[in-house]
Protein backbone atom coordinates (compact mmCIF):
# COMPACT_ATOMS: atom_id res chain seq x y z
CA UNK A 1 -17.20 24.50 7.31
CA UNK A 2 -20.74 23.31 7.98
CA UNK A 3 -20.35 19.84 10.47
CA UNK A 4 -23.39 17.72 11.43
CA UNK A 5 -22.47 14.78 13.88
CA UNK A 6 -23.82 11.60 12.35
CA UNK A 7 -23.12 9.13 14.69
CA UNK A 8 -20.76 8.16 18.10
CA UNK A 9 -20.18 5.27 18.92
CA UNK A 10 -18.76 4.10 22.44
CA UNK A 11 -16.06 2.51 22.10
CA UNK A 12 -13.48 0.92 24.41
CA UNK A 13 -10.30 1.34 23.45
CA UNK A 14 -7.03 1.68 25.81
CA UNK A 15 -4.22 2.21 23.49
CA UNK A 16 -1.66 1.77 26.49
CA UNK A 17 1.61 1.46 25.23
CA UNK A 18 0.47 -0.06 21.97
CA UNK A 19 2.25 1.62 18.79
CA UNK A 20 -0.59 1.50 17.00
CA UNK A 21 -3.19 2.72 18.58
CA UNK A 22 -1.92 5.57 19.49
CA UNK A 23 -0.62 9.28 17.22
CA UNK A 24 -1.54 8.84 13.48
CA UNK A 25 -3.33 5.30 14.72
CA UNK A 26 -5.71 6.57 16.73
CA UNK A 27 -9.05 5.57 15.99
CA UNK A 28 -11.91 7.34 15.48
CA UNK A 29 -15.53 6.53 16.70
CA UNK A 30 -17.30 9.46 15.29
CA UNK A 31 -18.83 9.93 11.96
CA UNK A 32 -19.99 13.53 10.47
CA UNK A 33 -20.93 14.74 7.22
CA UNK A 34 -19.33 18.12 6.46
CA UNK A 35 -20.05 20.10 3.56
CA UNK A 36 -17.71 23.41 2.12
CA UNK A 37 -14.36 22.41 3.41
CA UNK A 38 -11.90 25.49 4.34
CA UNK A 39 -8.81 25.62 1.99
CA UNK A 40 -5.88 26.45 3.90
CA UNK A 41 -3.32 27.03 0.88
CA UNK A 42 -3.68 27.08 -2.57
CA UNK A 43 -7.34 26.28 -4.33
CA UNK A 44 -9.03 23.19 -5.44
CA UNK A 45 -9.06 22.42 -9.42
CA UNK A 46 -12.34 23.23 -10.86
CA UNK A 47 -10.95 20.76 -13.62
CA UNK A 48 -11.69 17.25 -11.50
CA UNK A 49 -15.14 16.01 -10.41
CA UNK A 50 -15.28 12.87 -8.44
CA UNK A 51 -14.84 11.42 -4.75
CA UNK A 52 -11.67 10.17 -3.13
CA UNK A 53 -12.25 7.34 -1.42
CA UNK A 54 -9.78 5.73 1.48
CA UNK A 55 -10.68 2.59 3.74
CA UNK A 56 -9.30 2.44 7.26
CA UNK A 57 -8.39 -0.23 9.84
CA UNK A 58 -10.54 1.53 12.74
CA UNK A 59 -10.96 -0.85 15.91
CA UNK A 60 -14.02 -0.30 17.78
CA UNK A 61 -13.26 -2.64 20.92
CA UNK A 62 -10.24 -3.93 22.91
CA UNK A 63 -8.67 -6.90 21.38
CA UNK A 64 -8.60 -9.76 23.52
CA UNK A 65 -5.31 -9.75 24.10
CA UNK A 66 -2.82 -7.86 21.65
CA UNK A 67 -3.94 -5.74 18.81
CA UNK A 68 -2.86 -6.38 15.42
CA UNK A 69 -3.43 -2.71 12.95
CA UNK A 70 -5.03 -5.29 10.40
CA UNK A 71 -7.94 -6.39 13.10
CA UNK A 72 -9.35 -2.92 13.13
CA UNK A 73 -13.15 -2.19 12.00
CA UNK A 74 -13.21 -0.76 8.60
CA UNK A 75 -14.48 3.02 8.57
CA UNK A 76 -15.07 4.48 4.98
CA UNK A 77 -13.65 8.06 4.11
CA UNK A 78 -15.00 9.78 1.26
CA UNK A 79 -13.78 13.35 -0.12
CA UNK A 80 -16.23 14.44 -3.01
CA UNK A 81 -14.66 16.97 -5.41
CA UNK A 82 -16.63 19.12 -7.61
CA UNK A 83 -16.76 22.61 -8.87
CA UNK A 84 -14.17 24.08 -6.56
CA UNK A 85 -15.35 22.56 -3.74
CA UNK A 86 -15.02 19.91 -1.25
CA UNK A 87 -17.20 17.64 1.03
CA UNK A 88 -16.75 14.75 3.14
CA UNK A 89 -18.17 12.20 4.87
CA UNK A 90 -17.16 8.84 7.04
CA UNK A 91 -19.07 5.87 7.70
CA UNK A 92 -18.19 2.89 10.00
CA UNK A 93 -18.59 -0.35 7.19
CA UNK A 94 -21.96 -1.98 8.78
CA UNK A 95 -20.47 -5.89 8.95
CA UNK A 96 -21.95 -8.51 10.87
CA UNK A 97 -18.92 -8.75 12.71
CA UNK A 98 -18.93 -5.16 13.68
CA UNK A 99 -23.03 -5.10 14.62
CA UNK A 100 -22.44 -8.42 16.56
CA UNK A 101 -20.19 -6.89 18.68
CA UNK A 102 -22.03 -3.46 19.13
CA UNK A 103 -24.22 -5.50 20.33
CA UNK A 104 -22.50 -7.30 22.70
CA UNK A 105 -20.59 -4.58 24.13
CA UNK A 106 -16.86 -5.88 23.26
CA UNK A 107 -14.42 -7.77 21.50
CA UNK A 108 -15.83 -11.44 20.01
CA UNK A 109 -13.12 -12.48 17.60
CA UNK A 110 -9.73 -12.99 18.19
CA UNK A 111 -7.04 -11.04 16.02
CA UNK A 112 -3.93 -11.94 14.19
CA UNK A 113 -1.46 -12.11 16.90
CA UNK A 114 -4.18 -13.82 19.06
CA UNK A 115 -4.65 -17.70 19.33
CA UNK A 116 -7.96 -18.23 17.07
CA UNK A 117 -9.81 -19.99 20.04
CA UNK A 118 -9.55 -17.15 22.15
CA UNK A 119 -12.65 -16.10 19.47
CA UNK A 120 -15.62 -16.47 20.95
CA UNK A 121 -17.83 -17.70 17.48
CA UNK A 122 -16.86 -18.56 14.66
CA UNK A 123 -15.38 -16.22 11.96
CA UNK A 124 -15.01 -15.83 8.19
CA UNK A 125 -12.63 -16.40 5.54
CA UNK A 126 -9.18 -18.01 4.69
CA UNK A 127 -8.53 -17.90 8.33
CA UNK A 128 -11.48 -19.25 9.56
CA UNK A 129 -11.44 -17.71 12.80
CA UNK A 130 -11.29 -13.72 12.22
CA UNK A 131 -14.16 -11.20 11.87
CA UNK A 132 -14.63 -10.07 8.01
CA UNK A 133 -14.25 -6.35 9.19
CA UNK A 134 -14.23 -5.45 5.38
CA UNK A 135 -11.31 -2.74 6.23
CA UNK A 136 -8.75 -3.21 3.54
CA UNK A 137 -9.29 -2.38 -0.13
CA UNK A 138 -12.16 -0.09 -1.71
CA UNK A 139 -12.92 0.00 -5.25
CA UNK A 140 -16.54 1.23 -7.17
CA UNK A 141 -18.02 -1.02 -9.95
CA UNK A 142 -21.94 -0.82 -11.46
CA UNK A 143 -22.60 2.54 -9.59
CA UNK A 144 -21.45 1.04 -6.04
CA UNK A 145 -18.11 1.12 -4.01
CA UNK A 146 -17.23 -2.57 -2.97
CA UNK A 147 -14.77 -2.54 0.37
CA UNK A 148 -13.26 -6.04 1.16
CA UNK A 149 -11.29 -7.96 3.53
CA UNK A 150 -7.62 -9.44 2.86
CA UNK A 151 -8.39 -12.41 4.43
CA UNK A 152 -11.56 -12.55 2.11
CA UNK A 153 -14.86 -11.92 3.31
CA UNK A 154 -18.58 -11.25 1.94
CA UNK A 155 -17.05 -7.95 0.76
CA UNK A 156 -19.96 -5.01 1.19
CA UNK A 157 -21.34 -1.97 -1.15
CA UNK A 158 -21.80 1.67 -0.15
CA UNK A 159 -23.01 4.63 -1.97
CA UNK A 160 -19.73 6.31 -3.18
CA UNK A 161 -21.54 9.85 -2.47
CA UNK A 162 -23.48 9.22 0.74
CA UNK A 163 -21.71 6.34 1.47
CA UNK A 164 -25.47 4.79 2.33
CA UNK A 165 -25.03 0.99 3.19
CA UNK A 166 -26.97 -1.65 0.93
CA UNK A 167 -24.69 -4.71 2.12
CA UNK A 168 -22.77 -7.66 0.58
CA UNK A 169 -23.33 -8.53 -3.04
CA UNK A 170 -25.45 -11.30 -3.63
CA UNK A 171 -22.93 -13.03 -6.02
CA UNK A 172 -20.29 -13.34 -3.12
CA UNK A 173 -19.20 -17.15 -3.10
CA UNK A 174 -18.92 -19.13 -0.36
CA UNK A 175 -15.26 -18.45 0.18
CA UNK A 176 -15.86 -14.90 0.36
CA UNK A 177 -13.69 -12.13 -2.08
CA UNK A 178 -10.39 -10.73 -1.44
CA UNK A 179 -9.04 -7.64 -1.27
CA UNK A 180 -7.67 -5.92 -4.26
CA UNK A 181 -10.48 -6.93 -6.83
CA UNK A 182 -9.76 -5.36 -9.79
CA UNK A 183 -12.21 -3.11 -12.28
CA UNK A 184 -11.42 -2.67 -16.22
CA UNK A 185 -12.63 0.92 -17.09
CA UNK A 186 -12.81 -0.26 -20.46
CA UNK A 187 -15.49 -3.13 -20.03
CA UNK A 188 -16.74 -2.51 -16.68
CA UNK A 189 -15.41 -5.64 -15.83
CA UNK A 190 -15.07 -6.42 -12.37
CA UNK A 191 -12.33 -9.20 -11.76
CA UNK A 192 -11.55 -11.31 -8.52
CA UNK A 193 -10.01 -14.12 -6.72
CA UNK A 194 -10.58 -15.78 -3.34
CA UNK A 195 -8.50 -18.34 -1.25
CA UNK A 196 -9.58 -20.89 1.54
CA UNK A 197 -7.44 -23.80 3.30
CA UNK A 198 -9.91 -26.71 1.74
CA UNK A 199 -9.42 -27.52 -2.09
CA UNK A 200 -8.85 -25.98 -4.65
CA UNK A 201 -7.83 -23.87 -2.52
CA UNK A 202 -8.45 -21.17 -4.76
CA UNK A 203 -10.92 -19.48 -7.37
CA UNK A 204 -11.22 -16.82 -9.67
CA UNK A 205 -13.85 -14.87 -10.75
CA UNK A 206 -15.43 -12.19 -13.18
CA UNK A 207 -18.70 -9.94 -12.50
CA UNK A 208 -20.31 -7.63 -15.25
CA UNK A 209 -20.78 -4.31 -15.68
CA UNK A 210 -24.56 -5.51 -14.53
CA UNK A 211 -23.23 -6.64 -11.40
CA UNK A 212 -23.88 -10.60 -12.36
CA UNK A 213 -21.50 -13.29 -11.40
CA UNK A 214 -20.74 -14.35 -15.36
CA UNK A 215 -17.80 -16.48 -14.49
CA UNK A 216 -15.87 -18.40 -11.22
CA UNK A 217 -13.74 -21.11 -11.99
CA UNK A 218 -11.06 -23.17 -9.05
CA UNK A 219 -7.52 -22.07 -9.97
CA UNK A 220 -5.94 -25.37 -7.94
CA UNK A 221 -2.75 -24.96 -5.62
CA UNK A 222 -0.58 -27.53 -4.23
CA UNK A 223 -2.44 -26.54 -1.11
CA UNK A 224 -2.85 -23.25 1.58
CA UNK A 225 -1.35 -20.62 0.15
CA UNK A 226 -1.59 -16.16 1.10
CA UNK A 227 -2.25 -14.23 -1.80
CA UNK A 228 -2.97 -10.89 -1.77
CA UNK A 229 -3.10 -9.14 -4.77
CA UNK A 230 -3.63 -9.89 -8.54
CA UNK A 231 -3.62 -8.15 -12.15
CA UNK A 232 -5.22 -8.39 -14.90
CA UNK A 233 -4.88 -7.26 -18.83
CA UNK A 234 -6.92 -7.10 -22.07
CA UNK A 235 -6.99 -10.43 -22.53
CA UNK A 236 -5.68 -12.02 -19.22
CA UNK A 237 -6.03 -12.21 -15.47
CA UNK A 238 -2.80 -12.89 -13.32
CA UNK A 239 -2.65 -14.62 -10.05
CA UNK A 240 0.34 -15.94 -8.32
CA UNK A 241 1.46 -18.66 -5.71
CA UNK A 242 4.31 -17.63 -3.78
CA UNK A 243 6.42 -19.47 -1.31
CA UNK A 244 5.29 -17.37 1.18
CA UNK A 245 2.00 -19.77 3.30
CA UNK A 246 0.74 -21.35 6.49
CA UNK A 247 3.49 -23.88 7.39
CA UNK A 248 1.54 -27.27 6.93
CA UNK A 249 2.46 -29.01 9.91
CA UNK A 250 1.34 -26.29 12.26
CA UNK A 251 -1.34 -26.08 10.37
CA UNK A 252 -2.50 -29.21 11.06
CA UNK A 253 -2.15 -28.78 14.36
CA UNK A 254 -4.73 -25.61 14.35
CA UNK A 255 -1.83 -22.95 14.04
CA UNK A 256 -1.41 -20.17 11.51
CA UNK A 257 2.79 -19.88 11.72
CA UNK A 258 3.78 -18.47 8.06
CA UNK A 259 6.89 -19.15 6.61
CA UNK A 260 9.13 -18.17 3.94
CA UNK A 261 10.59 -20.97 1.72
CA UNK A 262 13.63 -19.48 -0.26
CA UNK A 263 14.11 -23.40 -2.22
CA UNK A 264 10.83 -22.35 -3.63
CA UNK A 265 10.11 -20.75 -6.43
CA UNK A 266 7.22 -17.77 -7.44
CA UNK A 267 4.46 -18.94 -9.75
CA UNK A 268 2.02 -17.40 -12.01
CA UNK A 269 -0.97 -18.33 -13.45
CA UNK A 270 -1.71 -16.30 -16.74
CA UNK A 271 -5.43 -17.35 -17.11
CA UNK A 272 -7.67 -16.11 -19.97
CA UNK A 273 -10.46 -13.55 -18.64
CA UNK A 274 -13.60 -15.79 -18.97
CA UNK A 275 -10.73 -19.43 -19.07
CA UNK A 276 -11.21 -22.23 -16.89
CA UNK A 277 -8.21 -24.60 -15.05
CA UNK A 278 -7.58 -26.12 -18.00
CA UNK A 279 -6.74 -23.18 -20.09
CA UNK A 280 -3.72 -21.49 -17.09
CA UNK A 281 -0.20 -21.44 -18.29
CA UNK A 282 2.06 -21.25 -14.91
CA UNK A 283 5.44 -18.95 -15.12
CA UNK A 284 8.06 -19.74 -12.31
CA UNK A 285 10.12 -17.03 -11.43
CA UNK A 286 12.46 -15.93 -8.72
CA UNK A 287 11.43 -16.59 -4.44
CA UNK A 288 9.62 -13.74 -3.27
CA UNK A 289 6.42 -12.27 -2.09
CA UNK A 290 4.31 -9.65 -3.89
CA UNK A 291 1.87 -8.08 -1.66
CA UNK A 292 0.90 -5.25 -4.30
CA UNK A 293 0.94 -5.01 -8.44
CA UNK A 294 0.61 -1.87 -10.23
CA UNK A 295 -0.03 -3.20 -13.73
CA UNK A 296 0.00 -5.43 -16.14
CA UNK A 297 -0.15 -5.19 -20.49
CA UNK A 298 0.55 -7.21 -23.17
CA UNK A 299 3.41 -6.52 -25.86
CA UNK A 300 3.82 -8.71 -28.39
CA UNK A 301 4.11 -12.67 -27.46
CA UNK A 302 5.39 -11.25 -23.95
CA UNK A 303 3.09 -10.44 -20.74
CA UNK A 304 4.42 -7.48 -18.33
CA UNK A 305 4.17 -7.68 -15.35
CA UNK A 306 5.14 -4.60 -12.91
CA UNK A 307 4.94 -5.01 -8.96
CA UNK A 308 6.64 -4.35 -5.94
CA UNK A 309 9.35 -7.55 -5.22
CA UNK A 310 10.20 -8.19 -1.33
CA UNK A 311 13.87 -8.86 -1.51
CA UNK A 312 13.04 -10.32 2.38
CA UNK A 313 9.78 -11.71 2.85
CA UNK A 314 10.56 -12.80 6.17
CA UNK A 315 12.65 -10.74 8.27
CA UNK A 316 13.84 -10.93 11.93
CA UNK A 317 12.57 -9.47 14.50
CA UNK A 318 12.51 -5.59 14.42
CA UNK A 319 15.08 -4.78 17.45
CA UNK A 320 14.32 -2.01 19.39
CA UNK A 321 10.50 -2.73 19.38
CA UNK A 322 8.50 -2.97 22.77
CA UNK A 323 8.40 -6.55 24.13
CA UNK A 324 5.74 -8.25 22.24
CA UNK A 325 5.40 -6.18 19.13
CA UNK A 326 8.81 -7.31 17.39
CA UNK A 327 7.79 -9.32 14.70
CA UNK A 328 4.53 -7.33 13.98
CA UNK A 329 6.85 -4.45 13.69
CA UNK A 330 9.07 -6.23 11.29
CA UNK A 331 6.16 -7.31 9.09
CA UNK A 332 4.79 -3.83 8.80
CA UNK A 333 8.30 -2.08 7.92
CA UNK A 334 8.78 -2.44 4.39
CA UNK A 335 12.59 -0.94 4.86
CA UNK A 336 13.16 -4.42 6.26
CA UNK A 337 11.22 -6.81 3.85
CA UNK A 338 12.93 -4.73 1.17
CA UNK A 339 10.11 -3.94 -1.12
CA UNK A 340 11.28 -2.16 -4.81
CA UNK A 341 9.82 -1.72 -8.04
CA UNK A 342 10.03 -4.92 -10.06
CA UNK A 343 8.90 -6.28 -13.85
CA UNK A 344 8.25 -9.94 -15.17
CA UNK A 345 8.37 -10.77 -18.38
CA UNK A 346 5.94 -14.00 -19.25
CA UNK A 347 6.47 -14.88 -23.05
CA UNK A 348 3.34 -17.01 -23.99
CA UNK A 349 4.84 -18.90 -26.50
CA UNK A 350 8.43 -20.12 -24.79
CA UNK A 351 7.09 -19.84 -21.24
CA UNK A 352 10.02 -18.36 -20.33
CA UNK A 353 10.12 -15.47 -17.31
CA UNK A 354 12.42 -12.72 -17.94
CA UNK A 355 12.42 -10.12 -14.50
CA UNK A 356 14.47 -6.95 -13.97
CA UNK A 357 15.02 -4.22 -11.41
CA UNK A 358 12.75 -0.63 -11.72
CA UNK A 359 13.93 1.28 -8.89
CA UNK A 360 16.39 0.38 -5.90
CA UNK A 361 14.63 2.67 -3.42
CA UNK A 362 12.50 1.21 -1.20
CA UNK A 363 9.03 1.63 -2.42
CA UNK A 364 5.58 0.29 -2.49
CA UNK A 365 1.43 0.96 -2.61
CA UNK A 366 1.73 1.89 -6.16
CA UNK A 367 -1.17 3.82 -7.88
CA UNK A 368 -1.26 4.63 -11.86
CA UNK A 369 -4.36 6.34 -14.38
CA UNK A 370 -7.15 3.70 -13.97
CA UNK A 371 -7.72 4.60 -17.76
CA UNK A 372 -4.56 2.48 -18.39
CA UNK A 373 -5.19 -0.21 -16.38
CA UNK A 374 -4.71 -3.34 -18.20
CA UNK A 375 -2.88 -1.59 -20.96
CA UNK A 376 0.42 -0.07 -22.19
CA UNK A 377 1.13 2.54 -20.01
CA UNK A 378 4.03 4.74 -19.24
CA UNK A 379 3.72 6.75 -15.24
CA UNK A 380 3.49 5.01 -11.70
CA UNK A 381 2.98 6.77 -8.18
CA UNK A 382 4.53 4.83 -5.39
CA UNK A 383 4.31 5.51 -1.91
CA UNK A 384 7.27 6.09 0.50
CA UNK A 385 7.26 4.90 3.46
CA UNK A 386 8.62 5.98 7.19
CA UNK A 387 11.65 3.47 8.28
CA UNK A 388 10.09 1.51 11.00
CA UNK A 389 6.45 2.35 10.90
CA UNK A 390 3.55 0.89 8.77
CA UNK A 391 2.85 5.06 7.31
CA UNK A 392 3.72 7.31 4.06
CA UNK A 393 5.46 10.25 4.38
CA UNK A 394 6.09 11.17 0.55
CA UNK A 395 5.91 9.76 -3.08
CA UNK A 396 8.09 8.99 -6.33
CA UNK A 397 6.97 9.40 -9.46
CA UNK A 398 7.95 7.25 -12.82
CA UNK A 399 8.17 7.58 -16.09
CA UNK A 400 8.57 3.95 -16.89
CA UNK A 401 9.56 4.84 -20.45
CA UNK A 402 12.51 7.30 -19.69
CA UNK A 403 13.27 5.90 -16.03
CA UNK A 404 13.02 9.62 -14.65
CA UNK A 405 11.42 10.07 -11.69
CA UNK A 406 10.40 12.82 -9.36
CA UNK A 407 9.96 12.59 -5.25
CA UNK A 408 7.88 14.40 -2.83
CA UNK A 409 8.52 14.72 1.22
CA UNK A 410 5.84 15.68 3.24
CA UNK A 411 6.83 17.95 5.90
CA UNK A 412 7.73 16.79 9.25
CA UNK A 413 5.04 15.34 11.63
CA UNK A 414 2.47 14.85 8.18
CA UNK A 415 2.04 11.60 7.07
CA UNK A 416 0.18 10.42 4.01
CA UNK A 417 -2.20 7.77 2.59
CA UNK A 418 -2.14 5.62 -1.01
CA UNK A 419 -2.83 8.40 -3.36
CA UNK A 420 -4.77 7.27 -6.35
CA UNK A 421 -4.92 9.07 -9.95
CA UNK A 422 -7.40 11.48 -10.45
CA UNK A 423 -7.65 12.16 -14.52
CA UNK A 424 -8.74 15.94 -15.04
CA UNK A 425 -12.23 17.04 -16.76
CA UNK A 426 -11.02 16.23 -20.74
CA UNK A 427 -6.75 15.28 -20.13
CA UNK A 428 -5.48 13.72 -23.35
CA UNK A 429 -2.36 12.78 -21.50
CA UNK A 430 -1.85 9.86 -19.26
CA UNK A 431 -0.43 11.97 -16.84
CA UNK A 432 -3.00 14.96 -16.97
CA UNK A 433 -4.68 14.85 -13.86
CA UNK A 434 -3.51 14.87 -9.61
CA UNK A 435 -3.14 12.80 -6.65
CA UNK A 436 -5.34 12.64 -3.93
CA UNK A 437 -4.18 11.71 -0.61
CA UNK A 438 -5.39 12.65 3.08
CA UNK A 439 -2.59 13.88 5.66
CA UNK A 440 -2.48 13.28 8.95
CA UNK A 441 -1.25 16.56 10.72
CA UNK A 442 0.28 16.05 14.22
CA UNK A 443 0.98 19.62 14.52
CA UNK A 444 -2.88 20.47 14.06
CA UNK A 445 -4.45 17.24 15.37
CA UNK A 446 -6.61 16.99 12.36
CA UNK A 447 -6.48 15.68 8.89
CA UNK A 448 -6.66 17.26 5.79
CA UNK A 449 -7.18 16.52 1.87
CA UNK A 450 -4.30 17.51 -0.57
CA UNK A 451 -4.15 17.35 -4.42
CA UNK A 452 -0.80 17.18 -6.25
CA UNK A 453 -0.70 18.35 -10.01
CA UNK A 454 1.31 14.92 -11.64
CA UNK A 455 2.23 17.42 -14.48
CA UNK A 456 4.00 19.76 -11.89
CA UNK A 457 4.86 16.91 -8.72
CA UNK A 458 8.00 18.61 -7.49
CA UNK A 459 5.98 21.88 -6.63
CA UNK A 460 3.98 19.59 -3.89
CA UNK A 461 0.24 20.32 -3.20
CA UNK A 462 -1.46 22.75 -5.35
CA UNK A 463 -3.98 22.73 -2.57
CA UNK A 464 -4.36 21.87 1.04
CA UNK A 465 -8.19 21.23 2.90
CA UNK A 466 -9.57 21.55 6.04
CA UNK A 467 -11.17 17.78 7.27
CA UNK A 468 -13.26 18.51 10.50
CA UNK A 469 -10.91 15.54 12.35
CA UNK A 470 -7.75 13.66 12.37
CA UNK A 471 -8.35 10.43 10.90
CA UNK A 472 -6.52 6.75 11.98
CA UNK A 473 -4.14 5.70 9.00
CA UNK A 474 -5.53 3.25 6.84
CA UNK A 475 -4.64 1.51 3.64
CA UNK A 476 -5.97 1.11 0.42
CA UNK A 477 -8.21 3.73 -1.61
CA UNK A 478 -9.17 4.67 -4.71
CA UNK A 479 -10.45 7.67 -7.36
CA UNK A 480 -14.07 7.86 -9.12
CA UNK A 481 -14.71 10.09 -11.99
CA UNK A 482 -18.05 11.37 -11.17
CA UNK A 483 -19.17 10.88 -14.58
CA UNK A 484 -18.31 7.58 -15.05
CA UNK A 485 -19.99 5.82 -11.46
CA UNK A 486 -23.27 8.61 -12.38
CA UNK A 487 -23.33 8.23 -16.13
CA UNK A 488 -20.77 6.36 -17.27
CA UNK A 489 -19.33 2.49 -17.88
CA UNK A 490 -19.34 2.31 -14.02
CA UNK A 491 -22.61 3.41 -13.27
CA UNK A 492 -25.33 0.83 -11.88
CA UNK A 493 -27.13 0.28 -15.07
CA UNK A 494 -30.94 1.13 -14.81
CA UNK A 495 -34.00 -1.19 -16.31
């Protein structure tokens, strides 16, 4: 393995007693480019060619007072997979948040389990007072990948190869763009929403295949609301207002105390791709909270929908945590918000919602063939996650048609990340292709890169790779044919 040291930066973390911050949390401050990645097992398909991307909640400073694993500095990882071979590189996401505070040495911006005037200027987004560390989603669209902030921010594009930095988009809106933007394969389409605490409160939006803002239109809520995710099909875009927001008196008052309210139920706004307010048909359905879709396709008169329901979007406090960390705990163990494999059923003509039950098990960060996205399609990967702890340590795969599935477990002391689809060179078959995940090893220290063959998933990694560190878990990633972001519908179009 051939390492060259980018970049270090000083940091000044003291993880203390802090449970994340600490084992498969730690963060890293160095970046490196490394180029012909030892395999330790197995060997890497000569059949895929593209990069594996993964965004990471990375802190760079102290929090001012207790760290939240959603205030970290995003830091880029990028696994490029071609002829046999592997290379990878990391990049710290160059916000303005992130060089403002390089520059002054520390912490400026209070966190989500901080009081918001604790922040010491003003911040971005739905919030209003965090930093936009861009650290949560990462998709690529016209030749660029675009990593964003949940609590939308200016969003910011990187070379999917050399992860080279140009910036935010110039279309961003004022209100910023959320995580879990959504691209269409098909039209290289790349769809959006945003939310803010002033009216509408919030908006929707489509950019080309050119990278031009072609349409942006307010979706209006009854007021504040938290959503995180959204889908999308041939004809439609989904977005959703749960029950799950701000509570509006606190609010008021300058405080962000979320609450659950089971009387209420879960809308849906089924909004035609380039339709404005006027045009949204809303779908109630039962109380919940989605924070992740997998897909969505239309049959017949009917919209599916297929997500991940939370059976308990506010539990109690997680007993047994260290004083201080109890509800942050509960809010990042999935076992106790009860999170499982869900459909909706939106018939456009009655407006009636039908739902049902996928899977019982407790499941969640779903990935399918981005090929299908939009469409019909018949096999999901979801993630599994340890009781207790915000980490993957295996993954289920369905066959939505049959309702078979197949699980993995990862070996003691590995843990995993969101492991996207990665089609192979010329597969016919929706499921013709691997998985693509980095593992945390405690037992080495380090990370590595493993591939699972989705037409063989019970026989586990048909390779395992060398990454010159251990990485901090992160969250959301995704999978780029080479051909398409180089050549293809997702390339940055030239002239």
């Amino acid at each position: 393995m051939s390492v060259k040291l980018v970049r270090r930066l000083d940091g000044s973390i003291d993880p203390g007693d802090h449970p994340y911050l600490q084992g498969p949390w730690a963060p890293l401050h160095e970046e490196v480019d490394a180029e012909e990645l030892p395999v330790i097992e197995g060997a890497v398909p000569r059949d895929i060619d593209g990069v594996y991307l993964r965004n990471t909640q990375n802190p760079l400073h102290q929090s001012l007072s207790r760290y939240h694993p959603f205030d970290g500095d995003g830091m880029l990882h990028m696994a490029l997979i071609r002829d046999g071979k592997v290379s990878y590189r990391n990049r710290f996401i160059d916000t303005a948040g992130l060089r403002a505070e390089m520059e002054a040495g520390g912490r400026l911006w209070a966190g989500l389990m901080e009081d918001p005037r604790l922040s010491k200027r003003p911040g971005w987004g739905a919030h209003g007072g965090l930093k936009d560390a861009s650290s949560t989603d990462v998709v690529v669209h016209a030749g660029q990948a675009l990593t964003t902030y949940f609590q939308c921010g200016e969003g910011y594009r990187l070379d999917p190869e050399t992860l080279d930095q140009s910036g935010p988009p110039d279309w961003s809106p004022e209100d910023g763009i959320s995580a879990h933007t959504k691209v269409d394969e098909h039209t290289g389409e790349l769809l959006f929403f945003n939310y803010s605490k002033k009216p509408p409160y919030m908006h929707y939006g489509v950019v080309d295949r050119y990278d031009r803002l072609v349409h942006y239109v307010p979706v209006p809520l009854p007021g504040p609301r938290l959503p995180h995710d959204m889908a999308f099909t041939e004809n439609y875009a989904i977005l959703n207002d749960f029950p799950l927001f701000w509570d509006p008196e606190t609010l008021a008052r300058g405080k962000h105390v979320v609450r659950f309210y089971p009387d209420m139920k879960s809308r849906f706004a089924v909004i035609p791709r380039r339709g404005g307010p006027e045009d949204i048909i809303w779908f109630e359905a039962a109380p919940t909270f989605v924070l992740h879709f997998l897909n969505a396709y239309e049959e017949g008169d009917e919209i599916v929908l297929d997500g991940y329901f939370q059976e308990d979007p506010m539990p109690t406090n997680y007993e047994g945590a260290k004083p201080g960390y109890e509800r942050m705990m509960s809010y990042l163990d999935q076992h106790k918000m009860g999170t499982k494999l869900h459909r909706w059923r939106f018939n456009l003509k009655t407006g009636e919602t039908r739902e049902e039950r996928l899977d019982d098990r407790i499941l969640e960060f779903g990935m399918i063939n981005q090929k299908y996205a939009g469409r019909p399609y018949r096999y999901a990967y979801s993630a599994v996650q340890v009781p207790g702890w915000f980490i993957f340590n295996g993954y289920v795969k369905h066959d939505l048609h049959t309702g078979e599935s197949w699980q993995i477990v990862l070996p003691e002391g590995q843990f995993a990340s969101e492991a996207p689809f990665a089609p192979r060179i010329g597969a016919t078959e929706e499921d013709d292709g691997y998985l693509a995940s980095f593992v945390i090893n405690e037992g080495t220290g380090k990370s590595e890169l493993i591939l699972i063959d989705c037409k063989r998933f019970e026989d586990g990694p048909v390779c395992r790779v060398q990454l010159p560190h251990q990485l901090a878990s992160g969250t959301h990633s995704c999978w780029a044919n080479g051909a398409d972001f180089r050549d293809g519908l997702l390339a940055r179009p030239r002239g």
